[in-house]
PDB file of N, CA and C in Angstrom:
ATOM      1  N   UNK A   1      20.637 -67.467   6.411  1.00  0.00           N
ATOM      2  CA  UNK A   1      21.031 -66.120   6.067  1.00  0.00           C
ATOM      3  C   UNK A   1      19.789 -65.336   5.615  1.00  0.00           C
ATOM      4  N   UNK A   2      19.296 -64.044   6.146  1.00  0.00           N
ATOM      5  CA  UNK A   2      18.565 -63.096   5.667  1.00  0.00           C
ATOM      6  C   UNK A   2      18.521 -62.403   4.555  1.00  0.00           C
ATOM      7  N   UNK A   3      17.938 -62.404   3.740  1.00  0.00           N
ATOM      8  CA  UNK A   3      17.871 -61.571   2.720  1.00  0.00           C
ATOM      9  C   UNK A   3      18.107 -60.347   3.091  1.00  0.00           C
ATOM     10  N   UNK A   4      18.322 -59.125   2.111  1.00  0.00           N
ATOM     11  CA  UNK A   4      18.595 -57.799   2.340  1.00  0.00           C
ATOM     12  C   UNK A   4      17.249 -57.225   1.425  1.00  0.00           C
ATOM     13  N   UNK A   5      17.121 -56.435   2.635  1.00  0.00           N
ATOM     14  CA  UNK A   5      15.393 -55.385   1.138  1.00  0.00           C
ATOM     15  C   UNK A   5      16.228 -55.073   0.285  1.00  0.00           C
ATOM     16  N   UNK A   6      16.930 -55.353  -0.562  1.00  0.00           N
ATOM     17  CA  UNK A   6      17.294 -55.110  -1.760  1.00  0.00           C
ATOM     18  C   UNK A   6      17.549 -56.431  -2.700  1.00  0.00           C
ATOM     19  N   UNK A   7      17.563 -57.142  -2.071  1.00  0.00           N
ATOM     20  CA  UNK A   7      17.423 -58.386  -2.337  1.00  0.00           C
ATOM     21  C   UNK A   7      16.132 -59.014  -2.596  1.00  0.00           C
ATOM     22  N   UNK A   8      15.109 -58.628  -1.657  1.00  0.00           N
ATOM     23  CA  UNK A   8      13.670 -59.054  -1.961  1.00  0.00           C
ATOM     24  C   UNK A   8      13.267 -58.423  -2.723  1.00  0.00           C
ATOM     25  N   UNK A   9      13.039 -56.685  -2.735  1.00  0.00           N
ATOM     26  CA  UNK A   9      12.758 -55.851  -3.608  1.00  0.00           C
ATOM     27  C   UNK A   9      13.522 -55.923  -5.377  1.00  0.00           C
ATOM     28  N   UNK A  10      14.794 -56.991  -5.435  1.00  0.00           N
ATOM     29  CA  UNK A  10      15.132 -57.334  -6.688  1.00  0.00           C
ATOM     30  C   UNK A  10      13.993 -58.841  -7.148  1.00  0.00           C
ATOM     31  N   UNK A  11      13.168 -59.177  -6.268  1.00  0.00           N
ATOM     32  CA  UNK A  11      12.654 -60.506  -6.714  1.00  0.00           C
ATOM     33  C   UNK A  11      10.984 -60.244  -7.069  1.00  0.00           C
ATOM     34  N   UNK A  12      10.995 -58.795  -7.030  1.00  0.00           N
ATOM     35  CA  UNK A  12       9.607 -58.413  -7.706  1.00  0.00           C
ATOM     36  C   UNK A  12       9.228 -58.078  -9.296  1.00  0.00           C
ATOM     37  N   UNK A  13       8.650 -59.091  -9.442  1.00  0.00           N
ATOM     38  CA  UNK A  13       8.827 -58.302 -10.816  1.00  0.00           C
ATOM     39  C   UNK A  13       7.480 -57.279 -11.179  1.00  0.00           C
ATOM     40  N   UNK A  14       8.105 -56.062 -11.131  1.00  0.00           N
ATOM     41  CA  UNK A  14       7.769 -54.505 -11.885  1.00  0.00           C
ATOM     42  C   UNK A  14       7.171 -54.539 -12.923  1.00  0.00           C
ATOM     43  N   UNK A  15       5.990 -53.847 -13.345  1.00  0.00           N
ATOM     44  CA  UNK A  15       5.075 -53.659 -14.977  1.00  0.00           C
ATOM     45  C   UNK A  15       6.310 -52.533 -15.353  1.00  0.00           C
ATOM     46  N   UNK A  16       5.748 -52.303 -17.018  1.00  0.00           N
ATOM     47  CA  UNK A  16       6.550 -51.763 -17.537  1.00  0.00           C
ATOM     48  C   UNK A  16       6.287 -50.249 -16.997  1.00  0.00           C
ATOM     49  N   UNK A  17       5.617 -49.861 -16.603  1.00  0.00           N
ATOM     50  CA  UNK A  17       6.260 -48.530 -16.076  1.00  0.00           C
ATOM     51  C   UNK A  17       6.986 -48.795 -14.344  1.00  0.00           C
ATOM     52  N   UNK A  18       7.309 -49.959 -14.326  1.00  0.00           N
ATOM     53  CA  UNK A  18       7.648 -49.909 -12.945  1.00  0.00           C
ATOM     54  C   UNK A  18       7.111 -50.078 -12.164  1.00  0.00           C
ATOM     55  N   UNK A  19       6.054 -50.346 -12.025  1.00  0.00           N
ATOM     56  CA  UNK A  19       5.165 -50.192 -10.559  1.00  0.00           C
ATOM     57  C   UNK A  19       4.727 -52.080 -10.148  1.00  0.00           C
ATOM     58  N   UNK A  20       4.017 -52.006  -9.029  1.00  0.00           N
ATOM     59  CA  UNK A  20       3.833 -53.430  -8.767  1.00  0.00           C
ATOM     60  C   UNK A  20       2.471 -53.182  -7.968  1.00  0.00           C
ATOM     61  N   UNK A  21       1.358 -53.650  -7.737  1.00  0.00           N
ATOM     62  CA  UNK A  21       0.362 -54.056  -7.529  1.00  0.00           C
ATOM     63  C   UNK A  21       0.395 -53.827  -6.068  1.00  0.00           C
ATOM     64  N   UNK A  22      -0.387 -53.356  -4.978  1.00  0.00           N
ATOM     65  CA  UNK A  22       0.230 -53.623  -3.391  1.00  0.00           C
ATOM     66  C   UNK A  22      -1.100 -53.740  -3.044  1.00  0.00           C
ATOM     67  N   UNK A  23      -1.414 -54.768  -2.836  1.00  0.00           N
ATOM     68  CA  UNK A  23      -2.794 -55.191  -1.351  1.00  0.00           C
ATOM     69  C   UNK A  23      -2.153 -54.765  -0.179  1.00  0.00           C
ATOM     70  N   UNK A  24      -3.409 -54.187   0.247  1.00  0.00           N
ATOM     71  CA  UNK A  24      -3.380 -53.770   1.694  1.00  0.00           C
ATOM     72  C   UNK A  24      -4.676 -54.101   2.740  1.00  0.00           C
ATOM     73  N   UNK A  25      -4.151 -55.360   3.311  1.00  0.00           N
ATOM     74  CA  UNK A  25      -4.648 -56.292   4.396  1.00  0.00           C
ATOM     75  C   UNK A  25      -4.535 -55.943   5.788  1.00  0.00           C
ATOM     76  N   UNK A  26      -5.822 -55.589   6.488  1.00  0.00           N
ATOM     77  CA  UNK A  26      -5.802 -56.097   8.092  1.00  0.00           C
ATOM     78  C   UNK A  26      -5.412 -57.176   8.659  1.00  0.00           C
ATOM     79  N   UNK A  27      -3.950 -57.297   9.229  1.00  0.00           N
ATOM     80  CA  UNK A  27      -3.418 -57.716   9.766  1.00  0.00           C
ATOM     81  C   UNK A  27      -3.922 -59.224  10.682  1.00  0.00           C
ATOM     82  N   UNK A  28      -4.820 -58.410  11.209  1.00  0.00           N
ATOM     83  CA  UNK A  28      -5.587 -59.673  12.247  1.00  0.00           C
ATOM     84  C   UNK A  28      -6.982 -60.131  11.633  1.00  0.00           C
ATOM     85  N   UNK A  29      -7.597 -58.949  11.253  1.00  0.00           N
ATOM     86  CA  UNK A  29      -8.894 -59.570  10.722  1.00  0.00           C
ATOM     87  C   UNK A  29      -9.042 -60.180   9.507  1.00  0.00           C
ATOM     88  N   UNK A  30      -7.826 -59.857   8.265  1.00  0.00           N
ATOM     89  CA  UNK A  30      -7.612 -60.011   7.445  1.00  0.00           C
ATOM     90  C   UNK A  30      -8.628 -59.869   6.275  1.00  0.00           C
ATOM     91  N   UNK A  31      -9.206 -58.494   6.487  1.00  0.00           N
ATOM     92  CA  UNK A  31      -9.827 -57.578   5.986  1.00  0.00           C
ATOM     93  C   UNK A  31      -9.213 -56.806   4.929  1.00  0.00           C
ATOM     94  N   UNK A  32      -9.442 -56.841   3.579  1.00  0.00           N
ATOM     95  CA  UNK A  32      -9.216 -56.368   2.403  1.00  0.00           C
ATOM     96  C   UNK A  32      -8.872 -54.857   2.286  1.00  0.00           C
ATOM     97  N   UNK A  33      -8.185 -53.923   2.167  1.00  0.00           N
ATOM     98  CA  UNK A  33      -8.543 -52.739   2.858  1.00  0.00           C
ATOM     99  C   UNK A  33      -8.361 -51.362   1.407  1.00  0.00           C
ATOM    100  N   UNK A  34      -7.653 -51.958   1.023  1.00  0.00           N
ATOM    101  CA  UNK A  34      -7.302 -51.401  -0.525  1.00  0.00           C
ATOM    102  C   UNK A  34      -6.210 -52.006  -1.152  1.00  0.00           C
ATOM    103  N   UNK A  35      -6.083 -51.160  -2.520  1.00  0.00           N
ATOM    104  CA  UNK A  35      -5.188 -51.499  -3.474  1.00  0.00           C
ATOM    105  C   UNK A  35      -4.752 -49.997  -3.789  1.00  0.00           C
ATOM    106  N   UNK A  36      -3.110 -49.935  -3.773  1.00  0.00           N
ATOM    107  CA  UNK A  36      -2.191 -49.113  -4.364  1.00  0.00           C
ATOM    108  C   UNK A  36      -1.312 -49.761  -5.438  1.00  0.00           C
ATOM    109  N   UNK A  37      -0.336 -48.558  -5.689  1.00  0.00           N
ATOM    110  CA  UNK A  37       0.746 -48.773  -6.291  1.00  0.00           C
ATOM    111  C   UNK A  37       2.044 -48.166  -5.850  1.00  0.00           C
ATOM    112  N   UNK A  38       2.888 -49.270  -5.604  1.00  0.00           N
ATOM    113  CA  UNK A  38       4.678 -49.262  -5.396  1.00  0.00           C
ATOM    114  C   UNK A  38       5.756 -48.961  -6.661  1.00  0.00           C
ATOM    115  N   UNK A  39       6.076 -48.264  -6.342  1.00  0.00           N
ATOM    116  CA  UNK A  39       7.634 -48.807  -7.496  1.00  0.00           C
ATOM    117  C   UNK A  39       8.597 -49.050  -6.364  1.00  0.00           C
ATOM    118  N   UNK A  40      10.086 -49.407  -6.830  1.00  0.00           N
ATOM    119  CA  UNK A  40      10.710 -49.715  -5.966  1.00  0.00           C
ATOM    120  C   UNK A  40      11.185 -48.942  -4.993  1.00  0.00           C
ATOM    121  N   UNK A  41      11.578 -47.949  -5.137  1.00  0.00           N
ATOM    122  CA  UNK A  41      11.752 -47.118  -4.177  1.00  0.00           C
ATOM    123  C   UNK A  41      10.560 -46.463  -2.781  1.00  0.00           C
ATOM    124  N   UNK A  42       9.300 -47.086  -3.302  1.00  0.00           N
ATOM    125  CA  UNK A  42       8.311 -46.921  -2.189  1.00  0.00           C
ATOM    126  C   UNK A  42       7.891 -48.470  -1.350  1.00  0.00           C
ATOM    127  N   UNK A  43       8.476 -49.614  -2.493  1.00  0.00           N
ATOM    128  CA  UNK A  43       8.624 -50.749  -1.749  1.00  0.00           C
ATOM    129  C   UNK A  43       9.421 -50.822  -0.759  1.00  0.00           C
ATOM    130  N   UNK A  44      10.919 -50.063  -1.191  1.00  0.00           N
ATOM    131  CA  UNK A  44      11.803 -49.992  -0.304  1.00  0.00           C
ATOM    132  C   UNK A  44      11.963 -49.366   1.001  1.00  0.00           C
ATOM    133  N   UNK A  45      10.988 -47.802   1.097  1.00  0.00           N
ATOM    134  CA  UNK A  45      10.435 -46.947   2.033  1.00  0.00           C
ATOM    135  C   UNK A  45       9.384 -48.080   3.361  1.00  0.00           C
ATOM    136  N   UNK A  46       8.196 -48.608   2.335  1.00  0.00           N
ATOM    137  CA  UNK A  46       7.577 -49.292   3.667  1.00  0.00           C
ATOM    138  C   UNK A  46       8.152 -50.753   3.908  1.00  0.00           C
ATOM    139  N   UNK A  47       9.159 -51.456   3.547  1.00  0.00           N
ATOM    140  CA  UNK A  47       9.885 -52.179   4.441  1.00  0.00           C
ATOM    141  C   UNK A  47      10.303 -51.503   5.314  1.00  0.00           C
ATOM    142  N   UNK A  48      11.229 -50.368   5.229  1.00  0.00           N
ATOM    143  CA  UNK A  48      12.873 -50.118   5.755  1.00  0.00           C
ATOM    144  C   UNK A  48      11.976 -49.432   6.717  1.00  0.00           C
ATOM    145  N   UNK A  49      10.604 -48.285   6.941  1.00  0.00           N
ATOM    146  CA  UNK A  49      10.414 -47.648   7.405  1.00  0.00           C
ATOM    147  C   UNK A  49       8.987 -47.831   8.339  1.00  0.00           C
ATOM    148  N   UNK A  50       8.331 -48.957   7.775  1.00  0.00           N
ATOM    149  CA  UNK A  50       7.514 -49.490   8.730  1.00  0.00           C
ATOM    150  C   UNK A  50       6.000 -48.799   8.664  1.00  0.00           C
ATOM    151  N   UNK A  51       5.961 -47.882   7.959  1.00  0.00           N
ATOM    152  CA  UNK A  51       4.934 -47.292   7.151  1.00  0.00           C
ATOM    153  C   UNK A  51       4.860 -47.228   5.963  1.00  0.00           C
ATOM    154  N   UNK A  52       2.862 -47.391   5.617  1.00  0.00           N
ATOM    155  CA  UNK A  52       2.965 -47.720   3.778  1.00  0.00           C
ATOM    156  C   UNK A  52       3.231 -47.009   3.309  1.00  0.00           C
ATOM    157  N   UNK A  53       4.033 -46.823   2.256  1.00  0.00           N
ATOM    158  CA  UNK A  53       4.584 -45.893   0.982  1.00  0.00           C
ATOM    159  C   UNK A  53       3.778 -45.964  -0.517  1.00  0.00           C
ATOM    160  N   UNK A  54       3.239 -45.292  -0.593  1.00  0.00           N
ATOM    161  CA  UNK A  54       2.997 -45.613  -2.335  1.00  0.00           C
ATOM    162  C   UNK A  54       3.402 -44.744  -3.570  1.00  0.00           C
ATOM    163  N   UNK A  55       3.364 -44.589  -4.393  1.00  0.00           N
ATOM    164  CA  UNK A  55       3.883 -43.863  -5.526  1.00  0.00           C
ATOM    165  C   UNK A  55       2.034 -43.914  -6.320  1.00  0.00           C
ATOM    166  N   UNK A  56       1.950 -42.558  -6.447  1.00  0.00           N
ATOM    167  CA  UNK A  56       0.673 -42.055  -7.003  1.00  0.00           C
ATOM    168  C   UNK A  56       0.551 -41.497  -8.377  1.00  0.00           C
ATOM    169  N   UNK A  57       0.485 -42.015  -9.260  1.00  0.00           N
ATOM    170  CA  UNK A  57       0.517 -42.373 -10.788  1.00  0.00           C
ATOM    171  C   UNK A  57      -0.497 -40.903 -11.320  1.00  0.00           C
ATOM    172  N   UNK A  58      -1.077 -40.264 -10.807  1.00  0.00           N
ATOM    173  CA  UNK A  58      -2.204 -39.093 -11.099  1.00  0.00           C
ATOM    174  C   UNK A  58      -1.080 -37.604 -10.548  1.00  0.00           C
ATOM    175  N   UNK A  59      -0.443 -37.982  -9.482  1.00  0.00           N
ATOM    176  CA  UNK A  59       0.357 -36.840  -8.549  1.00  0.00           C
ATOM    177  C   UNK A  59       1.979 -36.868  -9.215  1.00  0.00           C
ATOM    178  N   UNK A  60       2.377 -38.276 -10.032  1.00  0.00           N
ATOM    179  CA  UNK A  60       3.920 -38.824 -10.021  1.00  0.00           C
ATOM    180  C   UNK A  60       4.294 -38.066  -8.837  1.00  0.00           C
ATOM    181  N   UNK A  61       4.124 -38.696  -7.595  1.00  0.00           N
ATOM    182  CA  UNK A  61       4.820 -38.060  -6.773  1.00  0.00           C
ATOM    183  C   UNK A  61       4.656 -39.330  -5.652  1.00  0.00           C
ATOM    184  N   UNK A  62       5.681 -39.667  -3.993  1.00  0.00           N
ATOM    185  CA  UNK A  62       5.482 -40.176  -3.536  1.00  0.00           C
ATOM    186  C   UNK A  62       4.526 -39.965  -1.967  1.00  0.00           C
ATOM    187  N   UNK A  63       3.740 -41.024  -1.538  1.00  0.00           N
ATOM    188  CA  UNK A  63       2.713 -40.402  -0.471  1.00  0.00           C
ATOM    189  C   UNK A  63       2.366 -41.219   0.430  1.00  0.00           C
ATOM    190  N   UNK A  64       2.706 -41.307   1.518  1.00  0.00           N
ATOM    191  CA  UNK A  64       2.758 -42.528   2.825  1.00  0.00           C
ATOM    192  C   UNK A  64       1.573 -41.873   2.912  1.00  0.00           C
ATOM    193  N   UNK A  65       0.846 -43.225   3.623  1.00  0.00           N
ATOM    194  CA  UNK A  65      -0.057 -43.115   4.160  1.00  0.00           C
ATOM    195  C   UNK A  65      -0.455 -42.932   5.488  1.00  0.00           C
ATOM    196  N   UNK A  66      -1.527 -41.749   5.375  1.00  0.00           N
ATOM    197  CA  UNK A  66      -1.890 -40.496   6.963  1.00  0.00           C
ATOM    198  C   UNK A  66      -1.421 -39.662   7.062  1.00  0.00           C
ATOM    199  N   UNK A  67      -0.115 -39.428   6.322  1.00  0.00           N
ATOM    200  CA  UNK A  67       0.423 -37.963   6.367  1.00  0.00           C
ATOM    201  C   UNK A  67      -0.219 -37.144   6.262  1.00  0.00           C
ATOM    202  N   UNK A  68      -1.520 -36.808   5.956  1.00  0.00           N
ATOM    203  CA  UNK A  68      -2.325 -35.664   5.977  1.00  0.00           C
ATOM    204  C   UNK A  68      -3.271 -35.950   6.646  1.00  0.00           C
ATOM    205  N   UNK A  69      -4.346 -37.368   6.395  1.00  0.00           N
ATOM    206  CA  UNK A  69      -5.180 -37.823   7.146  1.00  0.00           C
ATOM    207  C   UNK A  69      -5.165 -38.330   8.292  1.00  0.00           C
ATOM    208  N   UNK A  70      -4.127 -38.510   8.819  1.00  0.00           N
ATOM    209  CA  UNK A  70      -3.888 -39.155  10.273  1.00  0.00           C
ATOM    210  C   UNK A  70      -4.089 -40.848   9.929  1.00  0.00           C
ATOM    211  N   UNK A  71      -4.678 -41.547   9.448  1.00  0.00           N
ATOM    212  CA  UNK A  71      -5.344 -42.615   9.220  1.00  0.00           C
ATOM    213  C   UNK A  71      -3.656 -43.352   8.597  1.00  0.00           C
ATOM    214  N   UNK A  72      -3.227 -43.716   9.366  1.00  0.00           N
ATOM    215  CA  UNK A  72      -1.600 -44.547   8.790  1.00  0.00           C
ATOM    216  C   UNK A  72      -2.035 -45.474   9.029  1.00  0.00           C
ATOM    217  N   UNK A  73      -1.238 -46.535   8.383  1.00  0.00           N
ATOM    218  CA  UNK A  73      -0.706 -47.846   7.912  1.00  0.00           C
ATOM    219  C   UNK A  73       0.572 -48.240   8.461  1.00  0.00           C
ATOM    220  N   UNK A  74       0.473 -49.457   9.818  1.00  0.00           N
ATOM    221  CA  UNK A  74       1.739 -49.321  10.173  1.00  0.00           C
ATOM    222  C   UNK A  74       1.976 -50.710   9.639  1.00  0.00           C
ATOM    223  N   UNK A  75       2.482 -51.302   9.229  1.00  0.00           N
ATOM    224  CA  UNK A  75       3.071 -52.684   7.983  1.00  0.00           C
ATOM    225  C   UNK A  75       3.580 -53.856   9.404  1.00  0.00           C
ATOM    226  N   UNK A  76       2.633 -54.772   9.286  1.00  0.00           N
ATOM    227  CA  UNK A  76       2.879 -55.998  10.166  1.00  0.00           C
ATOM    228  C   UNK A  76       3.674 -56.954   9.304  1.00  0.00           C
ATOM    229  N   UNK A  77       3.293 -57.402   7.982  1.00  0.00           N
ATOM    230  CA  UNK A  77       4.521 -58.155   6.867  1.00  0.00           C
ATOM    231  C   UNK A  77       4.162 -57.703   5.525  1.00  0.00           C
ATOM    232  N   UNK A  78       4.892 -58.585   4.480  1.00  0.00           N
ATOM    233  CA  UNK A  78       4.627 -58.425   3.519  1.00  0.00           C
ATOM    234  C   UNK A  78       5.280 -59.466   2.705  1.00  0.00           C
ATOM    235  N   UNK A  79       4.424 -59.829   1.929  1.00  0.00           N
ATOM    236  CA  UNK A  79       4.652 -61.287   1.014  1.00  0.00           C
ATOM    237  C   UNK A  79       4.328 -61.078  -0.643  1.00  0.00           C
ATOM    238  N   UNK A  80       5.475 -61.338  -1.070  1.00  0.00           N
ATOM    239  CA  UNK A  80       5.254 -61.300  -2.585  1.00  0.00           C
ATOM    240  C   UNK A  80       4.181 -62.759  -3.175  1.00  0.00           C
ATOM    241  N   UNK A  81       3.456 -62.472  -3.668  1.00  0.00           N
ATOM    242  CA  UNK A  81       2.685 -63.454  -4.814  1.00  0.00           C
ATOM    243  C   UNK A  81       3.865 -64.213  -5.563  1.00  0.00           C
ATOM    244  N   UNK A  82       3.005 -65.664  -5.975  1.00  0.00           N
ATOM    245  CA  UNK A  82       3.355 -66.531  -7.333  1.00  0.00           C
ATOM    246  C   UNK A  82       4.477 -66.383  -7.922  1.00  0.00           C
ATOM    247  N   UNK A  83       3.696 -65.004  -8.650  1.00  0.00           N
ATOM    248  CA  UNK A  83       4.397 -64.950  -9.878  1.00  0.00           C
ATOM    249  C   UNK A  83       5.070 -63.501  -9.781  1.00  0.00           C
ATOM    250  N   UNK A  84       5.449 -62.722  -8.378  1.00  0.00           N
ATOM    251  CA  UNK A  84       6.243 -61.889  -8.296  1.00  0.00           C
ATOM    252  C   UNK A  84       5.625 -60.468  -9.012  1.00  0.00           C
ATOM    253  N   UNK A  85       4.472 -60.516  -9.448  1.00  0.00           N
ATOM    254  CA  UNK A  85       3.662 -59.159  -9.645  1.00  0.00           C
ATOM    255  C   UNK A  85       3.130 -58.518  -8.895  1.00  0.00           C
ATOM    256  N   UNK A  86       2.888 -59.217  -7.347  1.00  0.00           N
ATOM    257  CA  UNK A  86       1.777 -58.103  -6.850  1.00  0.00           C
ATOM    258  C   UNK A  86       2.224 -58.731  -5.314  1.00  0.00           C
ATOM    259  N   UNK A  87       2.087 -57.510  -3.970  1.00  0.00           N
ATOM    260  CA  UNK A  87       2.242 -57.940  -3.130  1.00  0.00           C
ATOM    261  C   UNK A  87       1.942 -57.705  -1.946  1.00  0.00           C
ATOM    262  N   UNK A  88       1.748 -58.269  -1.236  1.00  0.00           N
ATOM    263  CA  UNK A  88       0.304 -58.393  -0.222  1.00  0.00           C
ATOM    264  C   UNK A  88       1.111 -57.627   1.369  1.00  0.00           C
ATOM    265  N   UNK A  89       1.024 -56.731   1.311  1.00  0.00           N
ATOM    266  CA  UNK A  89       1.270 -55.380   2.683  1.00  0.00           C
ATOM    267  C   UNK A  89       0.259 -55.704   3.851  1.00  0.00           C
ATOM    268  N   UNK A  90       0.383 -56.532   4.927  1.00  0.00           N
ATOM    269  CA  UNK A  90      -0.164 -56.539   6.309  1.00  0.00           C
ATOM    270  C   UNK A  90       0.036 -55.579   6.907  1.00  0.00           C
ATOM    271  N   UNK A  91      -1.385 -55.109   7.765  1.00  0.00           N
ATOM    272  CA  UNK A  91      -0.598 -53.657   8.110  1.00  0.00           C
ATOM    273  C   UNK A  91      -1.866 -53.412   9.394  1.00  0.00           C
ATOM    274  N   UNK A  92      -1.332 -52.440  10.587  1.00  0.00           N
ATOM    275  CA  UNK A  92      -2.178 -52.280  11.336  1.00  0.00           C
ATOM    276  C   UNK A  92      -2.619 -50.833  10.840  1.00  0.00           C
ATOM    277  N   UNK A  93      -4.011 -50.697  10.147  1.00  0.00           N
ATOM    278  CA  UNK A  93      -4.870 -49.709  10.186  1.00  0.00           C
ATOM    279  C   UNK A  93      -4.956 -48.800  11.561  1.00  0.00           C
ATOM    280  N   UNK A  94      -4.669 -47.378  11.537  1.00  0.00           N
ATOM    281  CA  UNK A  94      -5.556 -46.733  12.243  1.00  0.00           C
ATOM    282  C   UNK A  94      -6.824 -45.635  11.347  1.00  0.00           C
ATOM    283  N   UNK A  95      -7.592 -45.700  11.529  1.00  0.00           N
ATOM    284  CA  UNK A  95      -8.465 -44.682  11.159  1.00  0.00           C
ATOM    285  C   UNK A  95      -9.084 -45.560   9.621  1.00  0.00           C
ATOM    286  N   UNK A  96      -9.871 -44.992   8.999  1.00  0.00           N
ATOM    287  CA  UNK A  96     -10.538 -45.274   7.847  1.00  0.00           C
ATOM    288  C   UNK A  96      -9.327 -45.572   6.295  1.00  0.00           C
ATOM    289  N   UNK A  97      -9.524 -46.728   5.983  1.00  0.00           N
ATOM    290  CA  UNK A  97      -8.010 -46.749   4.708  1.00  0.00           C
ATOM    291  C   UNK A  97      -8.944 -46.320   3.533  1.00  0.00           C
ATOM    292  N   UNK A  98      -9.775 -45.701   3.092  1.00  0.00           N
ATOM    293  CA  UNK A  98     -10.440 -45.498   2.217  1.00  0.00           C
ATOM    294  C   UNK A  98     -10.559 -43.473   2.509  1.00  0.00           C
ATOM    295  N   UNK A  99     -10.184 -43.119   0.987  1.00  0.00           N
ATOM    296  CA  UNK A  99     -10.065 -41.323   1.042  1.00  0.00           C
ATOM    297  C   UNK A  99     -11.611 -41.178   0.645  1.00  0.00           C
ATOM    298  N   UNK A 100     -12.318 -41.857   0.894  1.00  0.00           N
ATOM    299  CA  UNK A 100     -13.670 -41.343   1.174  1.00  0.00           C
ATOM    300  C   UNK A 100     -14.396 -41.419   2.471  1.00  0.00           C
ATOM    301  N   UNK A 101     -13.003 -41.963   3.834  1.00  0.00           N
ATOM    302  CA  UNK A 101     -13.868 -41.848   5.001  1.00  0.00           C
ATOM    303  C   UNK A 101     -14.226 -43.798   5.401  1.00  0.00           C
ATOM    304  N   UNK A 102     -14.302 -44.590   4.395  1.00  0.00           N
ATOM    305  CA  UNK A 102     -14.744 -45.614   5.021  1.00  0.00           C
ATOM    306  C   UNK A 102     -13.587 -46.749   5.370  1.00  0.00           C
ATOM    307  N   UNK A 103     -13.768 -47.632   5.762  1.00  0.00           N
ATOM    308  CA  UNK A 103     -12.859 -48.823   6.915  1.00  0.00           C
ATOM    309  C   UNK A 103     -11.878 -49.203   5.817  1.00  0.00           C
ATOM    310  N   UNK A 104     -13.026 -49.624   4.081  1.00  0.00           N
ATOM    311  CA  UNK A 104     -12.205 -50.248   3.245  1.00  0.00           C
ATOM    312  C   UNK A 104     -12.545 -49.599   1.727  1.00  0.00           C
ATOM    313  N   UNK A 105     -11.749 -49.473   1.091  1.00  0.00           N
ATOM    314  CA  UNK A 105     -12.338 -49.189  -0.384  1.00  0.00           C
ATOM    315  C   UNK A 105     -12.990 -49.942  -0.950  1.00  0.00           C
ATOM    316  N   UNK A 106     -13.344 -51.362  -0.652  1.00  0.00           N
ATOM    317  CA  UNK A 106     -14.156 -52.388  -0.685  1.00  0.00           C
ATOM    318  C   UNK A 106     -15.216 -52.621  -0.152  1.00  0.00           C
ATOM    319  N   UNK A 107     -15.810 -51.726  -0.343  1.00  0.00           N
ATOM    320  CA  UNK A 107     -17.161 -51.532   0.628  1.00  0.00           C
ATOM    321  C   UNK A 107     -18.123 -51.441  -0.697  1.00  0.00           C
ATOM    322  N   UNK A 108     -17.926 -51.026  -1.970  1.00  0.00           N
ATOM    323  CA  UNK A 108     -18.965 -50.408  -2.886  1.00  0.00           C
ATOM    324  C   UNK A 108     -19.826 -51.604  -3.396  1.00  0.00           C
ATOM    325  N   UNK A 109     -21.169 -51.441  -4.175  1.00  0.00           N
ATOM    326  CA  UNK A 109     -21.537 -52.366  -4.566  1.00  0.00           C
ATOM    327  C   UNK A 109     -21.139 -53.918  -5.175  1.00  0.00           C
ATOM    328  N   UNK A 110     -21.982 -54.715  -4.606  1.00  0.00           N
ATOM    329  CA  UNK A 110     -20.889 -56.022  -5.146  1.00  0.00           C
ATOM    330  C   UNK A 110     -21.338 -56.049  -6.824  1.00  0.00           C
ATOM    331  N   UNK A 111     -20.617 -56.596  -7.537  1.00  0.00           N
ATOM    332  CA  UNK A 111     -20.107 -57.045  -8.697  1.00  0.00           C
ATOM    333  C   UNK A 111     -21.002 -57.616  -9.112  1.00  0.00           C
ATOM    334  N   UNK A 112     -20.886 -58.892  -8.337  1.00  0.00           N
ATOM    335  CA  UNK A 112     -21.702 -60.152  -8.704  1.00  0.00           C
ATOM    336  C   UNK A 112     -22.711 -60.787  -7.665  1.00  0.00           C
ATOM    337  N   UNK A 113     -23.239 -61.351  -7.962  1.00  0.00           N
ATOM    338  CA  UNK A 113     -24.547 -62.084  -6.839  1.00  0.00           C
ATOM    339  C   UNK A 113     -23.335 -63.037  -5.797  1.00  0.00           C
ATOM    340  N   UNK A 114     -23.596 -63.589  -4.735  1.00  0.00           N
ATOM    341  CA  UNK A 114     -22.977 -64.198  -3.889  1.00  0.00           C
ATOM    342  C   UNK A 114     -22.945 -65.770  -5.146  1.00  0.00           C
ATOM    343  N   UNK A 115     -22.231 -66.760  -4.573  1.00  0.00           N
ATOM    344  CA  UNK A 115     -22.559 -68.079  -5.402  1.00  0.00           C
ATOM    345  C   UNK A 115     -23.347 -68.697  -4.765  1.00  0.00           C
ATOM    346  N   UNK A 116     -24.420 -69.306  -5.365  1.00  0.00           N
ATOM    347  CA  UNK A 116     -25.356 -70.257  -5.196  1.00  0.00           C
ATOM    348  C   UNK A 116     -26.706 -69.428  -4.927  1.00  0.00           C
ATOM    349  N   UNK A 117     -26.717 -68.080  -5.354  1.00  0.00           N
ATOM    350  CA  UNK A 117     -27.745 -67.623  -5.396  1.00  0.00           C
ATOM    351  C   UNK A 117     -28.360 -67.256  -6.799  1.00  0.00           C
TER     352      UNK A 117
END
């Protein structure tokens, strides 16, 4: 028997304002591409609708992605983590997933030295 997106979307567990963590992965290359934020009702949007949804915490307002930029997110799967906090959106990129123009928001200086250097 299949679960119902309301059923999966009840097995996330939400921070206290609601929201949940969303990686957003290249599909095939499995390329890092960014990090948003869901509440449920935008979890529920890019299941049911096959494009990413996020809820924008600066705008409180909701904002699929490319609607302005052309650059959409069309959602290949999506898998909840562990411990039900955060959850990992496969998705076929078109155009740049970064609102500064580049492939990934993960592009900026690294952090730390590689290991073993």
């Amino acid at each position: 028997m299949t679960d119902t997106v309301s059923e999966r979307i009840a097995r996330v567990a939400f921070n206290a304002d609601g929201l949940v963590a969303a990686i957003i992965q290249q599909w095939d290359s499995q390329e890092v591409l960014m990090l948003g934020w869901m509440d449920a009702e935008a979890l529920r949007r890019t299941l049911t609708e096959g494009r990413v949804t996020f809820w924008s915490r600066s705008r409180q307002e909701y904002w699929r992605k490319g609607d302005t930029s052309g650059n959409i997110q069309l959602v290949r799967g999506a898998r909840l983590d562990c411990d039900g906090d955060a959850v990992l959106i496969t998705v076929d990129q078109v155009g740049p997933a970064c609102h500064t123009g580049t492939r990934t928001c993960f592009d900026a200086d690294d952090l730390a030295p590689a290991v073993g250097s």
